[in-house]
C-alpha atoms as a PDB file:
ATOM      1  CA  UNK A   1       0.000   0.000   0.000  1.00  0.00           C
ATOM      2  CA  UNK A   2       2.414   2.458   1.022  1.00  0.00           C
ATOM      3  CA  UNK A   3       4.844   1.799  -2.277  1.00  0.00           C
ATOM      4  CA  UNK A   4       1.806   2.315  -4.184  1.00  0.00           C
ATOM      5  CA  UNK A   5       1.225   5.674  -2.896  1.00  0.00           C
ATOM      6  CA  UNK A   6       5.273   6.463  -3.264  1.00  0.00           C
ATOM      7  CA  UNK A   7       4.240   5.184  -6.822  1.00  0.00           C
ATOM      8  CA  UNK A   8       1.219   7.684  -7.524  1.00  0.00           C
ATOM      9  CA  UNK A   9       2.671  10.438  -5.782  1.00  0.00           C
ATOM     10  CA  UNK A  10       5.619  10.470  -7.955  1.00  0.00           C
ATOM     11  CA  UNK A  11       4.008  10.498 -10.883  1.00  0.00           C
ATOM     12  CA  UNK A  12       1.381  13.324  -9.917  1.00  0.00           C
ATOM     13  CA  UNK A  13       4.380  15.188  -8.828  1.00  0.00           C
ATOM     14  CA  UNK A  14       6.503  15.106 -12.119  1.00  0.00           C
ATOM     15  CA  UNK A  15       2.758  15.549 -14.028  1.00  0.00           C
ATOM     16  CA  UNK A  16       2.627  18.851 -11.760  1.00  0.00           C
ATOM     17  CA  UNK A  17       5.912  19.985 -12.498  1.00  0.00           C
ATOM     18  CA  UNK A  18       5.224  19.315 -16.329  1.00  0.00           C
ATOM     19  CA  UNK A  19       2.120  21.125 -16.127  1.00  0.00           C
ATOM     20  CA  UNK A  20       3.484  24.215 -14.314  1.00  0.00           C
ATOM     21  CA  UNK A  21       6.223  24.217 -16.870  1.00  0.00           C
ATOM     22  CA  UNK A  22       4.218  23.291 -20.153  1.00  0.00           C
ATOM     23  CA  UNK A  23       0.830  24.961 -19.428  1.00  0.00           C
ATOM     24  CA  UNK A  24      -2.478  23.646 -20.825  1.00  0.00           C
ATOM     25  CA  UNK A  25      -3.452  22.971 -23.823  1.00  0.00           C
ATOM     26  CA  UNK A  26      -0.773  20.840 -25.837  1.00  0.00           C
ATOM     27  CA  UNK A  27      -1.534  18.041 -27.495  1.00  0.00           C
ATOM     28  CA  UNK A  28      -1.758  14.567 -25.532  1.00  0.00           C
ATOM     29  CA  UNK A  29       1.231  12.731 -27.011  1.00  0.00           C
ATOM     30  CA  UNK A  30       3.604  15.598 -26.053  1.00  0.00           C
ATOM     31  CA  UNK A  31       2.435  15.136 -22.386  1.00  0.00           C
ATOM     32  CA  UNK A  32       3.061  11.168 -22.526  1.00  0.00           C
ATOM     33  CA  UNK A  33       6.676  11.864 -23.768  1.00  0.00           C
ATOM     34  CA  UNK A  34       7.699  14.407 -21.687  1.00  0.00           C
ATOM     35  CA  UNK A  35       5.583  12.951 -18.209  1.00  0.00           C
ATOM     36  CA  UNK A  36       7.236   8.902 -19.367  1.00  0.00           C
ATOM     37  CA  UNK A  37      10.676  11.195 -19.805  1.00  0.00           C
ATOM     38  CA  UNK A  38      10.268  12.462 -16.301  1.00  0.00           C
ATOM     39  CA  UNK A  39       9.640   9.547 -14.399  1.00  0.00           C
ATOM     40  CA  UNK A  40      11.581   7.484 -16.102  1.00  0.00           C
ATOM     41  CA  UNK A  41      14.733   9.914 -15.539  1.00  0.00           C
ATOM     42  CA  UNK A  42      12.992   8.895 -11.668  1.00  0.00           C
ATOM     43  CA  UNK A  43      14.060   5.445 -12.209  1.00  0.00           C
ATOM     44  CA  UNK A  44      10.358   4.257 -13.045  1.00  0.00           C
ATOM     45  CA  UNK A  45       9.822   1.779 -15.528  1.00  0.00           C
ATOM     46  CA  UNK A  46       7.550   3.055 -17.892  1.00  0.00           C
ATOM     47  CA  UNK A  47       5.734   1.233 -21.263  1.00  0.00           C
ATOM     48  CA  UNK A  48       4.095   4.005 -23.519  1.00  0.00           C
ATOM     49  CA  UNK A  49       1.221   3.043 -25.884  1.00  0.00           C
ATOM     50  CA  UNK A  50       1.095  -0.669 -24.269  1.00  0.00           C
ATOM     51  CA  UNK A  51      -1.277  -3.126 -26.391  1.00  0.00           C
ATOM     52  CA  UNK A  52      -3.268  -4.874 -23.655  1.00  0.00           C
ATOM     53  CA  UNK A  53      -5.230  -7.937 -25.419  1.00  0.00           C
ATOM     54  CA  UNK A  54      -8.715  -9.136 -24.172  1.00  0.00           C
ATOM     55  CA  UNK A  55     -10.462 -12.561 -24.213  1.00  0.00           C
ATOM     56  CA  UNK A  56     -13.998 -12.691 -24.380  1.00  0.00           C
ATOM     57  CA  UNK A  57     -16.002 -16.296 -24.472  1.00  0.00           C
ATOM     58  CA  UNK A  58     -13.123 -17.715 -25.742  1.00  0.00           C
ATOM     59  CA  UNK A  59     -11.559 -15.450 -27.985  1.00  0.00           C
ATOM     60  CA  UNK A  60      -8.680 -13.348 -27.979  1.00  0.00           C
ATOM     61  CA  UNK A  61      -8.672  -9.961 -29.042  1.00  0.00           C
ATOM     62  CA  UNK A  62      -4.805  -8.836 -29.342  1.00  0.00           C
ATOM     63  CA  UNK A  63      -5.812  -4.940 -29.961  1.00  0.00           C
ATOM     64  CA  UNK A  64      -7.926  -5.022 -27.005  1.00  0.00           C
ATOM     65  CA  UNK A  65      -7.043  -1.671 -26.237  1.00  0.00           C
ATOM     66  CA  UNK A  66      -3.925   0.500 -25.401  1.00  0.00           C
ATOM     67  CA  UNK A  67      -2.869   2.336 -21.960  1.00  0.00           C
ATOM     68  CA  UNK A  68      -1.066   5.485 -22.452  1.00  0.00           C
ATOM     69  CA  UNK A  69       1.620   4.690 -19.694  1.00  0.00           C
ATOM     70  CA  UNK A  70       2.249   1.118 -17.592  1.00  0.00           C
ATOM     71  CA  UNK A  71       4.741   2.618 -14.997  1.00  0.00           C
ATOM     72  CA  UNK A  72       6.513   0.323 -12.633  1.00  0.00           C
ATOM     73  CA  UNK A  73       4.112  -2.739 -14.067  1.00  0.00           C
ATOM     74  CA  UNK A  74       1.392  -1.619 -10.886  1.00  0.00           C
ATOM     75  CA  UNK A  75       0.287   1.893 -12.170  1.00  0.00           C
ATOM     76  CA  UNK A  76      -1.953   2.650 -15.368  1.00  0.00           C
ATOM     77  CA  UNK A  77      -1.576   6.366 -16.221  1.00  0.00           C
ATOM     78  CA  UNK A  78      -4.299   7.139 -18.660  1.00  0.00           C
ATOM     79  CA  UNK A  79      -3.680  11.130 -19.977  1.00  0.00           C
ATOM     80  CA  UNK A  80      -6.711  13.616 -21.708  1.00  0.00           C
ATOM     81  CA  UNK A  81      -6.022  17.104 -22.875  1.00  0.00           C
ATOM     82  CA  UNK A  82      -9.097  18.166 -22.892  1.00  0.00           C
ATOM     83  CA  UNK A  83     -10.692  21.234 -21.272  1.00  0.00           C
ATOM     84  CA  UNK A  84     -13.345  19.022 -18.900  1.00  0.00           C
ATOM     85  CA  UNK A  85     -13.241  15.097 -18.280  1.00  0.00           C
ATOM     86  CA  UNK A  86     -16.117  13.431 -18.488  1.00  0.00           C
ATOM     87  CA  UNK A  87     -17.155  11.080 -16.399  1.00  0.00           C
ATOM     88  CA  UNK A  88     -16.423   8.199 -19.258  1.00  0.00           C
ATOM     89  CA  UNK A  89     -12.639   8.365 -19.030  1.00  0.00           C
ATOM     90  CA  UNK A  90     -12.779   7.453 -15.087  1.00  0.00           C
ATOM     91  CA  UNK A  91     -15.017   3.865 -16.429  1.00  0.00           C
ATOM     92  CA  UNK A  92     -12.852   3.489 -19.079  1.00  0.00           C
ATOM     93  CA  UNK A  93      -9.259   3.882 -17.046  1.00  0.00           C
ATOM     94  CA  UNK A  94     -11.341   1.555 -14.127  1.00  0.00           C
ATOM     95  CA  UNK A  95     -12.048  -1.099 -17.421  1.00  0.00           C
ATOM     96  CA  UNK A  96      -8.054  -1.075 -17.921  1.00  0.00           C
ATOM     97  CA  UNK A  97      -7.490  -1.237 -14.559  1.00  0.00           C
ATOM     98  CA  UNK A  98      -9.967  -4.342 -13.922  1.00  0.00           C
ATOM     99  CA  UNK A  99      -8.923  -5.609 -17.596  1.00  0.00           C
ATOM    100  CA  UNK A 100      -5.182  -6.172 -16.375  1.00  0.00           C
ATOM    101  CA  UNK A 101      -6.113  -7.129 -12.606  1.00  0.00           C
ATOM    102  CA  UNK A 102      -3.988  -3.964 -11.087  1.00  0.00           C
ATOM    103  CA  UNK A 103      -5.169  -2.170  -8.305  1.00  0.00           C
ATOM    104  CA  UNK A 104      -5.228   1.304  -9.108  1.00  0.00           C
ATOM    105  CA  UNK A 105      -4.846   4.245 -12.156  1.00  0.00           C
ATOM    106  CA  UNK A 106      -4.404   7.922 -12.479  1.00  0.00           C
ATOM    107  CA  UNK A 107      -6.069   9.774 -14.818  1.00  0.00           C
ATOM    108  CA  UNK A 108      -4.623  13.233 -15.591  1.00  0.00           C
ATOM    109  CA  UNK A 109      -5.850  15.841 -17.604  1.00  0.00           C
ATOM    110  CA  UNK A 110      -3.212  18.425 -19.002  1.00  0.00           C
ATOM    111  CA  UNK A 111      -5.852  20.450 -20.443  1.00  0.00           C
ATOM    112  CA  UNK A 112      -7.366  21.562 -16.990  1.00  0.00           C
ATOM    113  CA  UNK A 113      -6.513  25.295 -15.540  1.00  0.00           C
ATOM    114  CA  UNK A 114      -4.107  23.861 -12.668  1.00  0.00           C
ATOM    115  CA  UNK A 115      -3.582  20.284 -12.077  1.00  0.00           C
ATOM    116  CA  UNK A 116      -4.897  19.722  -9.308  1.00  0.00           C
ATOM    117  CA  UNK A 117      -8.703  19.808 -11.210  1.00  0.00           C
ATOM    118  CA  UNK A 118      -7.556  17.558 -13.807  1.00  0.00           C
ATOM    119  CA  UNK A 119      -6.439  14.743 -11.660  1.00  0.00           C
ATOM    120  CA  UNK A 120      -8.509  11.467 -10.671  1.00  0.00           C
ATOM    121  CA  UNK A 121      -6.992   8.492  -8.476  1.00  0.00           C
ATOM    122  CA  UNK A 122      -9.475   5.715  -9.977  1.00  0.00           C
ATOM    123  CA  UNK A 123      -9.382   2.255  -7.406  1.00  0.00           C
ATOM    124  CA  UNK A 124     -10.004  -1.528  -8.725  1.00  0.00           C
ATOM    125  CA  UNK A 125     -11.749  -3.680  -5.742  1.00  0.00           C
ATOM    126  CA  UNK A 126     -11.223  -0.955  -3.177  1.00  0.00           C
ATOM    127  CA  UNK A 127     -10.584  -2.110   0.423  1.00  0.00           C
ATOM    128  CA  UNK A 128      -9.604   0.559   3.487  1.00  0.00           C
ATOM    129  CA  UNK A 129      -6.145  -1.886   3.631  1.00  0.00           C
ATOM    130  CA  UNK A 130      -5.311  -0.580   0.289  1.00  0.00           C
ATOM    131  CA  UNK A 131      -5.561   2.918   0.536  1.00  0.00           C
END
């Protein structure tokens, strides 16, 4: 529990630090490089644009979907630059989450006025040990 909040504080720190540097309103895949830069320059191992396949009744599916950043193998990072998230992008980042049997995601939104409104810590199979 207590590595995995090490783990998500990290990264909301370096997104902060990108976002105070970088501002809103760049595109997506310039936030992934620079925020997968950042941590991995951390020591974090980080997967960009990961291909995660599904099964369903007994067929596979190898473009189930993609995650915008695996960090550390424990942390889905799922980034919008958009002006407002909706609530679809927390269900889709808990999908992913559930989808790959991890425990938690962030979902961070460059495109918000400060960071602070743009971030969401989305939990699979909460429990109060776990947080």
């Amino acid at each position: 529990m207590q590595e995995r909040d090490r783990l998500t504080g990290a990264i909301v720190d370096a997104a902060y630090r990108i976002h105070t540097k970088l501002g809103p309103g760049l595109l997506e895949s310039v936030y992934e490089a620079v925020l997968a830069r950042s941590l991995e320059q951390r020591g974090l191992k980080v997967e960009r644009q990961k291909s995660v396949p599904i099964e369903f009744d007994g067929l596979r599916f190898d473009e189930g979907f993609r995650i915008n950043l695996l960090v550390d193998d424990r942390v889905v990072v799922e980034l919008k630059s958009v002006e407002q998230l909706a609530p679809v992008h927390s269900k889709q980042l808990l999908t992913y989450i559930r989808l790959l049997d991890l425990r938690v995601g962030l979902l961070i939104n460059f495109g918000a006025a400060t960071l602070k409104e743009g971030v969401r810590r989305v939990v699979n199979a909460y429990s109060p040990e776990d947080q």
